[in-house]
Protein backbone atom coordinates (compact mmCIF):
# COMPACT_ATOMS: atom_id res chain seq x y z
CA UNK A 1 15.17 -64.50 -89.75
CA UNK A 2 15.09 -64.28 -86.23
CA UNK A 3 12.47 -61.55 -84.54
CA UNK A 4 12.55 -60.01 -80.96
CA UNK A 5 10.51 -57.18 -79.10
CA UNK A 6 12.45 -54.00 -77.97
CA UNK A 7 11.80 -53.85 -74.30
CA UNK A 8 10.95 -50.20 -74.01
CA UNK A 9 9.54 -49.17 -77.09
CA UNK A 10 7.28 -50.59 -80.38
CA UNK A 11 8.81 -52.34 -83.00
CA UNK A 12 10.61 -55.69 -83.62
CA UNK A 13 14.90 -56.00 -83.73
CA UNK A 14 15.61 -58.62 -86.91
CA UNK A 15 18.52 -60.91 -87.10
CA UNK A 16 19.10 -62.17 -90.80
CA UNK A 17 20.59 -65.22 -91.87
CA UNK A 18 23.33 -64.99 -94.66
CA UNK A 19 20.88 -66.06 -97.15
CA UNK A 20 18.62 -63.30 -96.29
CA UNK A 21 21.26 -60.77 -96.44
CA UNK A 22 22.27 -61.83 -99.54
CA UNK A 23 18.28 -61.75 -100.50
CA UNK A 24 18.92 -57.88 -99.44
CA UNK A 25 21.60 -57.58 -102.15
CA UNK A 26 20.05 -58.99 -105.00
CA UNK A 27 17.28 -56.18 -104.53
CA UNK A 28 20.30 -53.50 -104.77
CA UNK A 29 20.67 -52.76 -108.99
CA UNK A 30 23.28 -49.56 -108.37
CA UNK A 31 26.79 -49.97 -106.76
CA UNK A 32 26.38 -47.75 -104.00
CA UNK A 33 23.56 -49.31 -102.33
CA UNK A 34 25.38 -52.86 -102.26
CA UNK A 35 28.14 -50.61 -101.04
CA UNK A 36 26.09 -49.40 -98.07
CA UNK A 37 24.56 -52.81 -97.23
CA UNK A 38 27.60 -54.94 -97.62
CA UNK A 39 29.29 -52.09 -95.03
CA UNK A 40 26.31 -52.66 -92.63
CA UNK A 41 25.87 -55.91 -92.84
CA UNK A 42 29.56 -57.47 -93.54
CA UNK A 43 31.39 -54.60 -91.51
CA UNK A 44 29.09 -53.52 -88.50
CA UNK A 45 28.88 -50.07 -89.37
CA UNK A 46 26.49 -47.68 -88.22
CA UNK A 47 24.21 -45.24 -90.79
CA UNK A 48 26.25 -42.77 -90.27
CA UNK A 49 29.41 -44.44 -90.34
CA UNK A 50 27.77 -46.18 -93.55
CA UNK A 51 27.58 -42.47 -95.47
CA UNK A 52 31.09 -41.30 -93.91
CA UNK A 53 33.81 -44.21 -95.67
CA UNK A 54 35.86 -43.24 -98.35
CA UNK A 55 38.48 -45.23 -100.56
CA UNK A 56 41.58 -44.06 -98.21
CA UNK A 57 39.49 -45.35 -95.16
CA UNK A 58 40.62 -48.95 -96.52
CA UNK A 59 44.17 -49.84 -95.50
CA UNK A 60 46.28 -53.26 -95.63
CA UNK A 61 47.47 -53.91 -92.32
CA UNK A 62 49.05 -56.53 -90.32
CA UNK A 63 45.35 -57.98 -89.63
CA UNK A 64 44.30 -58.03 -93.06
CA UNK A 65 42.34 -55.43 -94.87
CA UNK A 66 40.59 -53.16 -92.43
CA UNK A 67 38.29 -50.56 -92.80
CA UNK A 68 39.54 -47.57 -90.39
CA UNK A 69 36.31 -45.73 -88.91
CA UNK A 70 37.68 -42.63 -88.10
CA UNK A 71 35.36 -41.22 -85.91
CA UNK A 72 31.66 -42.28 -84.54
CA UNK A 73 29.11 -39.91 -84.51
CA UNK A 74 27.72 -41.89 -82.09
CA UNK A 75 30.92 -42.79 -79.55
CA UNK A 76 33.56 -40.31 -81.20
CA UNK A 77 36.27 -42.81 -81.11
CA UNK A 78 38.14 -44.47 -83.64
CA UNK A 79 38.07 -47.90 -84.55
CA UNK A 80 39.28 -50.58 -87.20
CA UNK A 81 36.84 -53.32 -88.44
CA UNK A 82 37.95 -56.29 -91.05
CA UNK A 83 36.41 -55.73 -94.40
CA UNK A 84 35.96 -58.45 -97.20
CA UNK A 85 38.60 -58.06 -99.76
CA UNK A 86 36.14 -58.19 -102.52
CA UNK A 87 34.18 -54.83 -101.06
CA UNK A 88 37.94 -53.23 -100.58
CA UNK A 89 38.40 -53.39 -103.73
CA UNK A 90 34.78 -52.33 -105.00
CA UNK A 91 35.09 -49.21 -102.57
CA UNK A 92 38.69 -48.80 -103.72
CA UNK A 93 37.54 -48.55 -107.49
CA UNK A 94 35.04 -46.36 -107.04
CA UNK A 95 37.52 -44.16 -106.00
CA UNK A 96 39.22 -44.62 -109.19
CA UNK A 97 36.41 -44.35 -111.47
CA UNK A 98 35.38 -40.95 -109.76
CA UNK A 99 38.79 -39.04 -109.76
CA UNK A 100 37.84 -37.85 -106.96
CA UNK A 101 40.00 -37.53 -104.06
CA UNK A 102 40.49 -40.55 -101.81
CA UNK A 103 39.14 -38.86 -98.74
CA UNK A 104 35.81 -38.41 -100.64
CA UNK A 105 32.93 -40.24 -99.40
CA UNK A 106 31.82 -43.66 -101.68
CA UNK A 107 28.08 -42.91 -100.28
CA UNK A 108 26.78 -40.13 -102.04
CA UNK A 109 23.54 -40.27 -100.59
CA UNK A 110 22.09 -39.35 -97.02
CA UNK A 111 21.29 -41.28 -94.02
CA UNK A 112 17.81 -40.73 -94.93
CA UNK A 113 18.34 -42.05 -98.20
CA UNK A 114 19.54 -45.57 -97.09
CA UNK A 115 16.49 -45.79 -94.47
CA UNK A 116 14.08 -44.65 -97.72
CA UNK A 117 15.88 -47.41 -99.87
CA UNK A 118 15.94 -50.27 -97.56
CA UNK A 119 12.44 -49.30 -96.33
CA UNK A 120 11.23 -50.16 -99.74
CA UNK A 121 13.67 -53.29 -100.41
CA UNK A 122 12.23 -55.01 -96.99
CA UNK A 123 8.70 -54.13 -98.50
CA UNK A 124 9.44 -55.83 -101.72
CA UNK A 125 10.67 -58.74 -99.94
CA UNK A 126 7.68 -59.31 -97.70
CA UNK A 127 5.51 -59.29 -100.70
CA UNK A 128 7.68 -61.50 -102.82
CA UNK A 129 8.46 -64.00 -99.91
CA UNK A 130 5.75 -63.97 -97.92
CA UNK A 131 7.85 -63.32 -94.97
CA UNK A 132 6.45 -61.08 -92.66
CA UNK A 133 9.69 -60.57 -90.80
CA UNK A 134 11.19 -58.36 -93.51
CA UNK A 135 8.61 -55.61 -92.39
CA UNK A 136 10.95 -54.98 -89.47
CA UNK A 137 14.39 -55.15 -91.13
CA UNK A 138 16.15 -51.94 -90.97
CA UNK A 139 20.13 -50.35 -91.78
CA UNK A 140 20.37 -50.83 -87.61
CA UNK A 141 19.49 -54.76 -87.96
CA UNK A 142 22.72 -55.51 -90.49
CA UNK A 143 24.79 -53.94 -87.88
CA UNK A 144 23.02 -56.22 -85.03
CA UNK A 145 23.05 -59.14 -87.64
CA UNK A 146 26.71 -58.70 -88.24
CA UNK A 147 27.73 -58.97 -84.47
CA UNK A 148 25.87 -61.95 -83.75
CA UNK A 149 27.20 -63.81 -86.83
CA UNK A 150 30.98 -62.90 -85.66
CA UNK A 151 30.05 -64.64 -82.19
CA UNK A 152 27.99 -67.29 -83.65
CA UNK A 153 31.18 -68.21 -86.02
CA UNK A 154 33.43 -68.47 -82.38
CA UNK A 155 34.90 -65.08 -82.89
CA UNK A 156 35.60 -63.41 -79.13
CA UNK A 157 33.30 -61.33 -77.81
CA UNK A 158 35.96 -58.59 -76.50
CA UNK A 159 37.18 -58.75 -80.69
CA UNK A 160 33.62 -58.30 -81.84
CA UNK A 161 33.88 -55.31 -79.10
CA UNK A 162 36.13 -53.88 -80.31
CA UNK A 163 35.60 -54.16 -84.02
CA UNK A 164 31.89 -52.84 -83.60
CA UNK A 165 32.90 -49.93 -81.35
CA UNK A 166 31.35 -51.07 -77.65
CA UNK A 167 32.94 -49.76 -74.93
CA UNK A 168 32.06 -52.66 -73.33
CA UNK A 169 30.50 -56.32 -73.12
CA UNK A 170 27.43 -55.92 -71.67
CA UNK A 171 26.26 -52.91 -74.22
CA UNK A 172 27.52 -55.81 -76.83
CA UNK A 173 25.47 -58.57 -75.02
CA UNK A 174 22.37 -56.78 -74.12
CA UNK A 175 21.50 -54.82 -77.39
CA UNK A 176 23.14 -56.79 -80.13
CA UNK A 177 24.41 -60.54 -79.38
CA UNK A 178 20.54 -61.70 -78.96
CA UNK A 179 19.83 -64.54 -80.32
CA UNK A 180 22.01 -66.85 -82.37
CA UNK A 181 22.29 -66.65 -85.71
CA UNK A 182 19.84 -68.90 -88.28
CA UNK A 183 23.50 -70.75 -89.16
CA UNK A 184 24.92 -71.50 -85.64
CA UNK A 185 21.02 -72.49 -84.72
CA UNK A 186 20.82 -74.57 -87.66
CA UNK A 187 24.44 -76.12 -86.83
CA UNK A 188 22.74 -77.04 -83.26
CA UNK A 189 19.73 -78.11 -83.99
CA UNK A 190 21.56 -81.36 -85.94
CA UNK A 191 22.76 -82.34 -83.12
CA UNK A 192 19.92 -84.24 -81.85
CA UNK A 193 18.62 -86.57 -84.10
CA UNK A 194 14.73 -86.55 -83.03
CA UNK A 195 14.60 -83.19 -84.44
């Protein structure tokens, strides 16, 4: 886990590795709360893009499956971001299983919810790993942690724009890029023999 101050207020913005995402997960026993993380952390959605996506928000298009985010709360524009085929389908199905209709949202909880539940998930896993790190995880940190494993796995940075909804590539590079992720600094670091 990587750990850096905000500049202008308290608090600590986390970077996970894969590993601890997946850590994240594992503490996530009902559907829609691996829903919510895996669309944080594997999508770079916002909270409330997180409690918004329904089953007919998935679509198959020339760039693979894509999750269309129909409007921000936050920018008001639309955007499409790649989404693993295995969540697809999980989102897709709960569609099925529901009968509802496809524009309903999978999330049936409130933003307020997901900060309660991951609150309680990063408190678990400071206690069980003895990390204190996971004391400052939060929804916002999957979204930062997806962006900066996109750029530390090559992808371009006006791509990983676009998919996460910056207008432009300083926003990107100032708040979210920081530091690399555990992987690419791990991938680095052997390198150089002496260390």
């Amino acid at each position: 886990m990587n750990l850096e101050e905000y500049e202008k207020q308290d608090g600590m913005k986390a970077w996970l590795s894969e590993r601890e995402v997946n850590q994240l997960l594992d503490h996530s026993d009902e559907t829609e709360w691996r829903v919510a993380i895996q669309l944080a952390a594997h999508c770079g959605l916002r909270t409330d893009e997180v409690v918004r996506v329904a089953p007919d928000h998935v679509a198959d298009t020339d760039a693979g499956k894509m999750l269309r985010v129909w409007e921000s709360a936050k920018t008001g524009h639309y955007r499409e971001t790649p989404i693993p085929s295995d969540l697809a389908t999980t989102i897709r199905t709960v569609g099925d299983i529901r009968e509802e209709p496809t524009d309903e949202p999978v999330i049936q909880s409130s933003k307020r919810s997901l900060r309660r539940w991951i609150s309680r998930a990063r408190d678990q896993l400071a206690e069980e790993t003895s990390e204190p790190g996971w004391k400052h995880v939060g929804m916002h940190d999957l979204r930062r942690t997806w962006a900066t494993s996109l750029r530390s796995a090559d992808v371009d940075a006006m791509v990983v724009c676009d998919w996460g909804g910056w207008d432009d590539l300083e926003t990107f590079l100032d708040h979210y890029r920081g530091t690399h992720s555990p992987e690419a600094q791990l991938r680095e670091r052997e390198k150089v023999e002496w260390l």
